[in-house]
Protein backbone atom coordinates (compact mmCIF):
# COMPACT_ATOMS: atom_id res chain seq x y z
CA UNK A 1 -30.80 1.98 -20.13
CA UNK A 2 -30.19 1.82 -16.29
CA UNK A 3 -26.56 3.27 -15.62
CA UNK A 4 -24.88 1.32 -13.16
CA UNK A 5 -23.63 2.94 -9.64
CA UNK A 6 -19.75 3.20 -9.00
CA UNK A 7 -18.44 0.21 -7.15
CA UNK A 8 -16.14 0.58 -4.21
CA UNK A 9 -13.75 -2.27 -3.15
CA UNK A 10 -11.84 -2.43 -0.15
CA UNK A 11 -9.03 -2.86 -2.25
CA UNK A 12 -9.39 0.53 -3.87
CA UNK A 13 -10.07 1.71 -0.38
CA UNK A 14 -6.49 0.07 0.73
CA UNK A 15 -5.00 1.40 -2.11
CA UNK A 16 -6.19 5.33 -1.38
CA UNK A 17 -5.06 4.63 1.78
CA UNK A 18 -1.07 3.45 0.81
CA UNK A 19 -0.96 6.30 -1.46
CA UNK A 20 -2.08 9.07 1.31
CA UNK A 21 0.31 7.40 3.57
CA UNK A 22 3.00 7.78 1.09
CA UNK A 23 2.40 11.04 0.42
CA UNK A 24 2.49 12.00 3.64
CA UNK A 25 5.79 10.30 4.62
CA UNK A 26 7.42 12.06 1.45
CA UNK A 27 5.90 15.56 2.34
CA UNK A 28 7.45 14.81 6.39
CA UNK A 29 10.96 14.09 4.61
CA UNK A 30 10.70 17.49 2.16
CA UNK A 31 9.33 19.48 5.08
CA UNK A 32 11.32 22.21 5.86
CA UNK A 33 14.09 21.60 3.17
CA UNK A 34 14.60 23.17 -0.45
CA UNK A 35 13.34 19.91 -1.82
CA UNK A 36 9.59 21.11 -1.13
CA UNK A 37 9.63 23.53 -3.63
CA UNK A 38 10.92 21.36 -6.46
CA UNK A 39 8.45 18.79 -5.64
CA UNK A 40 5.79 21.62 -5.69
CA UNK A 41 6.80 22.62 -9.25
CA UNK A 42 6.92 19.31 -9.98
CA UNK A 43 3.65 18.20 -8.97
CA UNK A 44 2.77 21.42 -10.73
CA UNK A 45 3.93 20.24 -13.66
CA UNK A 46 2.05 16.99 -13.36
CA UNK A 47 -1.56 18.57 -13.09
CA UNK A 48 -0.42 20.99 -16.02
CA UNK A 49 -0.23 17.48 -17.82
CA UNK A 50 -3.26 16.46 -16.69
CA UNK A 51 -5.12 19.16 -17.84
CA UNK A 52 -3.43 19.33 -21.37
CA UNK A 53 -4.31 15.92 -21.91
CA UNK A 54 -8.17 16.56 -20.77
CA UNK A 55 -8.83 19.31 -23.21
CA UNK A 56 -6.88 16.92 -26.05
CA UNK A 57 -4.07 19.93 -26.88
CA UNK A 58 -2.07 17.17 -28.51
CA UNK A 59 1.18 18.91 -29.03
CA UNK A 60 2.05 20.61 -25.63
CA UNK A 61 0.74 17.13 -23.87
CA UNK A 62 3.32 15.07 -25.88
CA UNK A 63 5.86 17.39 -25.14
CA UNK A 64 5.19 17.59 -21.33
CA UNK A 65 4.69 13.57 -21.12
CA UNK A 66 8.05 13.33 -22.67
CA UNK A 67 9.66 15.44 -20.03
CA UNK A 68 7.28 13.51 -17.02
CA UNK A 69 8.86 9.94 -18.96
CA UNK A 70 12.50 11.01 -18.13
CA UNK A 71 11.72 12.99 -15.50
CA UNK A 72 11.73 9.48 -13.29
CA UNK A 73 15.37 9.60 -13.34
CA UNK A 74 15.93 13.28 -12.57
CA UNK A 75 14.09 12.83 -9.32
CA UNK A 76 16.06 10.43 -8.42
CA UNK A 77 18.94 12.44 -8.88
CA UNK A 78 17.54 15.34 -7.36
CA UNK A 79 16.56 13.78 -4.58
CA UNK A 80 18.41 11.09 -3.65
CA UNK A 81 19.00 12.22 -0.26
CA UNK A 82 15.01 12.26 0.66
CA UNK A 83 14.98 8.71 -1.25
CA UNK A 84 17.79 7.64 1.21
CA UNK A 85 16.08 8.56 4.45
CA UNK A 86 12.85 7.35 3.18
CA UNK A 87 14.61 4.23 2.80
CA UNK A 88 16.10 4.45 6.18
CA UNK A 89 12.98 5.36 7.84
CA UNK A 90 11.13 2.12 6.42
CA UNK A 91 14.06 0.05 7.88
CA UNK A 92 14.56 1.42 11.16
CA UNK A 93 10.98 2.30 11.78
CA UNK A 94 9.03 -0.33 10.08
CA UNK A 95 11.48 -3.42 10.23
CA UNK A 96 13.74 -2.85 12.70
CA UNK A 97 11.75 -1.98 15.84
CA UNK A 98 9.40 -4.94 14.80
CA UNK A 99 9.81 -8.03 17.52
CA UNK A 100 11.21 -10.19 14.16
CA UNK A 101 14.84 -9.77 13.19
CA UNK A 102 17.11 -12.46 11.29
CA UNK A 103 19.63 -11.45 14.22
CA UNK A 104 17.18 -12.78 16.64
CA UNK A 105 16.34 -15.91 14.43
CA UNK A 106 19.60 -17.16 14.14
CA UNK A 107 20.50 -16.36 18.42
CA UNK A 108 19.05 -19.13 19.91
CA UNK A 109 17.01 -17.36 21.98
CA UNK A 110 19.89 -14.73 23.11
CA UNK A 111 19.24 -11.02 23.64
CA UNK A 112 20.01 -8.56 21.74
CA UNK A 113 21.92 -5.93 23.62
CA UNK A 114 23.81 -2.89 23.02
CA UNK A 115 26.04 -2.10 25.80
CA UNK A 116 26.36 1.15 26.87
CA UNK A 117 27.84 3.21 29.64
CA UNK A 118 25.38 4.61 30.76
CA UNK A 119 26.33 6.66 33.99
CA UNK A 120 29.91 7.70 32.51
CA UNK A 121 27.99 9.52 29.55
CA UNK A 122 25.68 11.07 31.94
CA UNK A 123 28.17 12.28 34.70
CA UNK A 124 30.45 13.74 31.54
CA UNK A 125 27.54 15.60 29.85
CA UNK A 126 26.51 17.08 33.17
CA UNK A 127 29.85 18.07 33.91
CA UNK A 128 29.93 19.47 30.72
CA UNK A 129 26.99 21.37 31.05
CA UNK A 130 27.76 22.96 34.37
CA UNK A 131 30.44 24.45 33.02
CA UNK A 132 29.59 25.22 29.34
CA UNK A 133 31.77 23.14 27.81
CA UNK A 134 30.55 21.91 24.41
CA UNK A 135 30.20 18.44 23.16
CA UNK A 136 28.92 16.41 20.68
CA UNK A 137 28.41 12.30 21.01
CA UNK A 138 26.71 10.04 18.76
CA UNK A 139 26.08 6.70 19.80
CA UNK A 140 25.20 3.88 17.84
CA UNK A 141 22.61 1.19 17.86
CA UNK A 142 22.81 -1.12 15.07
CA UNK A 143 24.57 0.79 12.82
CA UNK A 144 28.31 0.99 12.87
CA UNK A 145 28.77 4.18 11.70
CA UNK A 146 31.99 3.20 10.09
CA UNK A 147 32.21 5.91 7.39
CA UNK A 148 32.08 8.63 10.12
CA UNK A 149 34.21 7.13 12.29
CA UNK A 150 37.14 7.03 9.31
CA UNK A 151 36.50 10.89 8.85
CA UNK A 152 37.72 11.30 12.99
CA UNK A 153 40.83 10.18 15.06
CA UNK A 154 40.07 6.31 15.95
CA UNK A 155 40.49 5.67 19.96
CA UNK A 156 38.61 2.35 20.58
CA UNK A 157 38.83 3.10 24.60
CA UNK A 158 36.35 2.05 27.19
CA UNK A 159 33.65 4.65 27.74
CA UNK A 160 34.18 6.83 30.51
CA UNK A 161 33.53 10.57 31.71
CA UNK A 162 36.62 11.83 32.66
CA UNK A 163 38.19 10.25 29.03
CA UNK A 164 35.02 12.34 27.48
CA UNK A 165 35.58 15.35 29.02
CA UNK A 166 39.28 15.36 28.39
CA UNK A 167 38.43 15.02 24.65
CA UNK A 168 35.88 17.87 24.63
CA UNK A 169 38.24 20.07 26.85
CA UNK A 170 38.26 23.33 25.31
CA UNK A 171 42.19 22.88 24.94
CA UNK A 172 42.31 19.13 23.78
CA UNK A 173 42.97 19.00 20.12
CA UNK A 174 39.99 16.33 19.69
CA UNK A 175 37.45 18.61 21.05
CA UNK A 176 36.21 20.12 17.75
CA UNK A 177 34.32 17.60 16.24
CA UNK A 178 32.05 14.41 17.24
CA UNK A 179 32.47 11.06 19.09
CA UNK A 180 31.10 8.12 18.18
CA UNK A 181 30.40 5.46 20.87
CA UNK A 182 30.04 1.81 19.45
CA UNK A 183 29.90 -1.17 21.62
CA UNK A 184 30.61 0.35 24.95
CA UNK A 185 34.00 1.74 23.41
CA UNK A 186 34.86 5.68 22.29
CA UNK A 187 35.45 4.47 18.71
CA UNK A 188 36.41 7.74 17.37
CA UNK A 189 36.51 11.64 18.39
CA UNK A 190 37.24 14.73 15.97
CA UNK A 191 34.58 12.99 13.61
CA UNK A 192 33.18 15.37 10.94
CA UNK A 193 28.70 14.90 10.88
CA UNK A 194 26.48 15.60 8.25
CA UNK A 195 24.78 18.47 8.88
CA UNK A 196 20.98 18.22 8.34
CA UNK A 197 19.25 19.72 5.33
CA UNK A 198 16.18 21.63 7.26
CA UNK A 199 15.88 25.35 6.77
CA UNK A 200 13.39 25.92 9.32
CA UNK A 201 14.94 25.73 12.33
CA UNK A 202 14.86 27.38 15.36
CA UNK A 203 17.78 30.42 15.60
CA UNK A 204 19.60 29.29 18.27
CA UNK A 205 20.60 26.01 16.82
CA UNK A 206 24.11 25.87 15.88
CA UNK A 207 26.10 23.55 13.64
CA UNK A 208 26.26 20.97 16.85
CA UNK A 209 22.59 21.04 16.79
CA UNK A 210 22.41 21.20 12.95
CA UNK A 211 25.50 18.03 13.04
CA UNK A 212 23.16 16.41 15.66
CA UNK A 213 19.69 16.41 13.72
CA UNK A 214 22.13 15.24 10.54
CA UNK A 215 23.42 12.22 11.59
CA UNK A 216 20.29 11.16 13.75
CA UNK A 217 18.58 11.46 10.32
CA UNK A 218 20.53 9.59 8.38
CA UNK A 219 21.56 7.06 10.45
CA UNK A 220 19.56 4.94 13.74
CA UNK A 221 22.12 6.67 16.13
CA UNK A 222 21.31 9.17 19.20
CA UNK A 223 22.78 11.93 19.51
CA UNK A 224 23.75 13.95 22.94
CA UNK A 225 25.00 17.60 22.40
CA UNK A 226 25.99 20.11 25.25
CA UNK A 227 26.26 23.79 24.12
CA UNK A 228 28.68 25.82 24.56
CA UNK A 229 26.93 29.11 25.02
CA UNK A 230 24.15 27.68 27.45
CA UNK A 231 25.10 24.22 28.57
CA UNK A 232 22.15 23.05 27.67
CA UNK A 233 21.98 19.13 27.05
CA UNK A 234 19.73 18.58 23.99
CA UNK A 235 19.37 14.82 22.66
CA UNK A 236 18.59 13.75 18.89
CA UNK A 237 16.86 11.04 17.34
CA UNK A 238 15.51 10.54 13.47
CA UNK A 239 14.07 13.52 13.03
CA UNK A 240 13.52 15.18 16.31
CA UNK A 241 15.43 16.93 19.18
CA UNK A 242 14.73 17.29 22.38
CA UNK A 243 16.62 20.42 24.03
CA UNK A 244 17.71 22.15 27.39
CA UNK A 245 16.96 18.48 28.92
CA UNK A 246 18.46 18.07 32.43
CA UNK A 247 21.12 14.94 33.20
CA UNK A 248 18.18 12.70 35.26
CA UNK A 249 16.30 13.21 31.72
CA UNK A 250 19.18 12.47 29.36
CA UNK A 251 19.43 9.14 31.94
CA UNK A 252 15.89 8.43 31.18
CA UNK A 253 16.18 8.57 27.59
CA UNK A 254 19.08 6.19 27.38
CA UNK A 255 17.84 4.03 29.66
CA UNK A 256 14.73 3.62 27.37
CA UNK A 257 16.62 3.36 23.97
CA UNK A 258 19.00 0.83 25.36
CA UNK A 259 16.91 -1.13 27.76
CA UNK A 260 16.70 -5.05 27.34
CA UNK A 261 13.47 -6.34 26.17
């Protein structure tokens, strides 16, 4: 009897490769939070099945495939968060910065532009920064950011820098807190940001720089923060931060996220 050799598809090839790319864009959401080690004893948990059910121990496999049936649910409890930037990731990523958009369908050929102030934020934040004065400004893209903006003091005022610096004056009672630029227009300041759920950052990052990386996350805003204590300008985006950035920089970066194609 001749045993036949394994057969290799390029399906089954495809489908190794979805799953390592999944795995890998769940481990880079986990990383550095105290979701990686309940997906380790989880996964744990899953091999511990595995095994059970390979040396037939009847019993303790039933009990532990019960427990794996339900346990569908409880991750999704558990970590809803990570399931909600994962989410986010594939549309802002994956959809959204393709060429195709149903906006663009339906605008006859119009750009799509986001209007933003460009040299007002720059002169405030490097006002700002020469004299330590700490700030924190989110500005959105397609996102309106509505559910932050209820948690602040709504303005709706053109953008400039001397209206930003009065509101992160150390004195103004709107300086503790974020803005949120939509449209060209200071929607809101004293807004209260998410703060991200990473453990391994650096120890010099605050809760501006912690408020930053938060809302960047969760959301397909940027983020400009000054600090008080150094004056550094550090910008945010998804899931990285670029710090002690200097104002012909920060001008370079926002001329690049809101340039017109």
């Amino acid at each position: 009897m001749i045993t036949a050799f394994i057969t290799i598809r390029f399906l089954d090839i495809l489908d190794i490769l979805l799953v390592a790319f999944l795995l890998y864009q769940i481990y880079n959401l986990i990383r550095g939070t105290t979701a990686i080690n309940i997906f380790i004893g989880i996964s744990t948990l899953y091999l511990l099945w595995l095994l059970v059910k390979a040396l037939n121990m009847n019993l303790l496999s039933s009990i532990l495939g019960q427990v794996i049936g339900v346990g569908v649910i409880a991750l999704i409890i558990v970590f809803q968060p990570e399931v909600r930037r994962f989410l986010l990731i594939i549309s802002t990523r994956y959809i959204r910065n393709r060429k195709f958009s149903l906006e663009k369908l339906f605008s006859f050929g119009e750009k799509d532009l986001v209007e933003v102030n460009i040299d007002s934020i720059v002169s405030a934040c490097s006002n700002m920064s020469a004299f330590k004065t700490g700030a924190l400004i989110a500005i959105s893209k397609r996102s309106d950011l509505m559910s932050f903006i209820r948690t602040g003091d709504v303005i709706n005022a053109d953008t400039s820098s001397r209206l930003l610096e009065s509101i992160f004056f150390k004195n103004s009672p709107l300086h503790d807190g974020a803005v949120i630029i939509t449209k060209d227009k200071i929607a809101a300041a004293r807004c209260v940001l998410p703060a991200t759920d990473k453990i391994d950052l650096p120890p010099q990052f605050g809760m501006r720089h912690r408020a930053a990386l938060g809302i960047a996350e969760k959301t397909d805003a940027v983020v400009i923060l000054v600090s008080e204590e150094t004056g550094a300008i550090s910008f945010a985006k998804e899931e990285d931060i670029e710090t002690n950035i200097g104002p012909n920089r920060l001008r370079q970066i926002l001329e690049k996220e809101f340039s017109v194609d």
